[in-house]
C-alpha atoms as a PDB file:
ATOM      1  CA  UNK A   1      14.240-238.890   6.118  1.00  0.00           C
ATOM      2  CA  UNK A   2      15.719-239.433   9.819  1.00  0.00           C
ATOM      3  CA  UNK A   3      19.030-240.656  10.215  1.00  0.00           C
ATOM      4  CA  UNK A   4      20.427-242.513  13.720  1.00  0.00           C
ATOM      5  CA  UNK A   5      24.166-241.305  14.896  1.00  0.00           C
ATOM      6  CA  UNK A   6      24.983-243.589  17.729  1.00  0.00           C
ATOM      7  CA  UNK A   7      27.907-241.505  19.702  1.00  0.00           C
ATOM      8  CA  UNK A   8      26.592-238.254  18.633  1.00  0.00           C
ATOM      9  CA  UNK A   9      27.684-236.334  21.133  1.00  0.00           C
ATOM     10  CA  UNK A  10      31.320-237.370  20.905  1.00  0.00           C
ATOM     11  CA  UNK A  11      33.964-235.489  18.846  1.00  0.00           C
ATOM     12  CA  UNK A  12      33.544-237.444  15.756  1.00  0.00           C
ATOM     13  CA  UNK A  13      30.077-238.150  15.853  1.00  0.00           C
ATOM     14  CA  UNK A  14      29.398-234.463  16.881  1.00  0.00           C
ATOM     15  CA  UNK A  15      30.828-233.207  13.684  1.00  0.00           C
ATOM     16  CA  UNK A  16      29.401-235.616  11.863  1.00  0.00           C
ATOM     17  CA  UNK A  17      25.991-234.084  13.421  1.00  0.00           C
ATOM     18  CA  UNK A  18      26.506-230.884  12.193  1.00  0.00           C
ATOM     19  CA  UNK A  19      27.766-231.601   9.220  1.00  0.00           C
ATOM     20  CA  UNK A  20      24.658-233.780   8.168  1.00  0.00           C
ATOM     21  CA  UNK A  21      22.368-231.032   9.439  1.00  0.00           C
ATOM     22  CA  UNK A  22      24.349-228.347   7.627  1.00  0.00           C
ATOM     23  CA  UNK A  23      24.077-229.999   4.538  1.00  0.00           C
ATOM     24  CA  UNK A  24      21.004-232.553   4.314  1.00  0.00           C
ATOM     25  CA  UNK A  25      18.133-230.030   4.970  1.00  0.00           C
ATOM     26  CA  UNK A  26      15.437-232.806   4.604  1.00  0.00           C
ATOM     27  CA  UNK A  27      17.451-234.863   6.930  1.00  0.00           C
ATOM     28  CA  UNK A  28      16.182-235.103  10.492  1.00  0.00           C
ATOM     29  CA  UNK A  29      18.844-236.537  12.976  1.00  0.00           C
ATOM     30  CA  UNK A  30      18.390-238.459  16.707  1.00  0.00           C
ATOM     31  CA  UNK A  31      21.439-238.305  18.418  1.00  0.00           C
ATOM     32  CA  UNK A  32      21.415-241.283  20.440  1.00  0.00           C
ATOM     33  CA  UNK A  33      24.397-241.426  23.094  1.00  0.00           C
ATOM     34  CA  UNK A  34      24.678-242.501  26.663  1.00  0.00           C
ATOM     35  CA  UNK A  35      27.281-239.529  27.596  1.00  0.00           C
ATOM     36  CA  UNK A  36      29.940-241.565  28.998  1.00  0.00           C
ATOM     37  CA  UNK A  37      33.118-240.075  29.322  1.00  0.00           C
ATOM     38  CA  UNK A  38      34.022-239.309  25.607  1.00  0.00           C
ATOM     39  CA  UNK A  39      30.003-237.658  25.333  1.00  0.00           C
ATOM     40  CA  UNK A  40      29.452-234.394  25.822  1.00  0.00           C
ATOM     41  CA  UNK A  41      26.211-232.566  24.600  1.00  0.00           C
ATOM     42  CA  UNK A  42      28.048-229.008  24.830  1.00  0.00           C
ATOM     43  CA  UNK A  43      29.585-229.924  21.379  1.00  0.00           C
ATOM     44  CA  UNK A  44      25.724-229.565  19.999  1.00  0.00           C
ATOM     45  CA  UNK A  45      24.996-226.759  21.359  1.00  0.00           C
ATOM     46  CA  UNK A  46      24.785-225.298  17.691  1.00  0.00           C
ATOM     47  CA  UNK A  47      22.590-227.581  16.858  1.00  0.00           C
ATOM     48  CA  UNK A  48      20.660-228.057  19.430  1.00  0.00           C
ATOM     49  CA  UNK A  49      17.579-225.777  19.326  1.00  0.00           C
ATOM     50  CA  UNK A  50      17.341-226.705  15.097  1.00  0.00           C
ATOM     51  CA  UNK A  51      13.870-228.501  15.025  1.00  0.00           C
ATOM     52  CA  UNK A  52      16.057-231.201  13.064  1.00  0.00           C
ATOM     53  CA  UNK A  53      17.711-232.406  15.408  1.00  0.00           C
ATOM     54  CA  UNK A  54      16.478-234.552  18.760  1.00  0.00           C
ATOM     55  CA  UNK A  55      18.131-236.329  21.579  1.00  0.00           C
ATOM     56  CA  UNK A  56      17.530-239.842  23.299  1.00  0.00           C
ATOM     57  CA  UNK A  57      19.799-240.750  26.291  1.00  0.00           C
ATOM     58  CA  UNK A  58      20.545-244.353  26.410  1.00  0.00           C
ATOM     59  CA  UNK A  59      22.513-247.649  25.291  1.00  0.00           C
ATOM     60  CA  UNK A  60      22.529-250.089  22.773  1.00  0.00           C
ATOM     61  CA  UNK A  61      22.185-253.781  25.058  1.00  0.00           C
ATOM     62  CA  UNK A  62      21.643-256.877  23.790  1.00  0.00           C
ATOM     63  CA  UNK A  63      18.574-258.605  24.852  1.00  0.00           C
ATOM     64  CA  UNK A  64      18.645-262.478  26.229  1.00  0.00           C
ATOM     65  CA  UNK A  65      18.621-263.359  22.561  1.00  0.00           C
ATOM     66  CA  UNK A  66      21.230-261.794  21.726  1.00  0.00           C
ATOM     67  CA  UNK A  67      19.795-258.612  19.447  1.00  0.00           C
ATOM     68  CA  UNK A  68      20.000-255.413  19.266  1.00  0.00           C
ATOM     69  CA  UNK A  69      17.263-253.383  20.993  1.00  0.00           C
ATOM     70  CA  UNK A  70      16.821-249.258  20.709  1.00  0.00           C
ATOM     71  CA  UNK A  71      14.223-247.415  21.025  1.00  0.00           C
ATOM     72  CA  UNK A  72      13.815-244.231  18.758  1.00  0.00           C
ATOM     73  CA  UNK A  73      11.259-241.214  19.605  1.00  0.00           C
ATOM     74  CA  UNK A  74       7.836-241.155  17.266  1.00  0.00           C
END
């Protein structure tokens, strides 16, 4: 299974990262943040070679319609 944490690389969602890796090990996770000013990926750094774990840069925008759009790796 893969799992999305939006905000992964924040304090909260940073722990929550490690803790899903830690204890899920069939659980892949895709941190997806845009590393504002509350993002920082040195609070992975544990995690960040595990071939579990991946990272996408970027930001959740609503199209013209007014949905959602993301894009996650394979």
């Amino acid at each position: 299974m893969r799992i999305l944490v939006t905000g992964g690389a924040g304090f909260i969602g940073s722990s929550f990262v490690r803790y899903v890796l830690q204890t899920q090990k069939s659980v892949e996770v895709v941190n997806f943040d845009l590393l504002t000013y509350a993002g920082n990926l040195r609070n992975l750094d544990d995690v960040a070679s595990s071939p579990r774990y991946s990272f996408v840069r970027g930001e959740a925008l609503p199209n013209k319609c007014g949905k959602e759009r993301t894009a996650l790796p394979g």
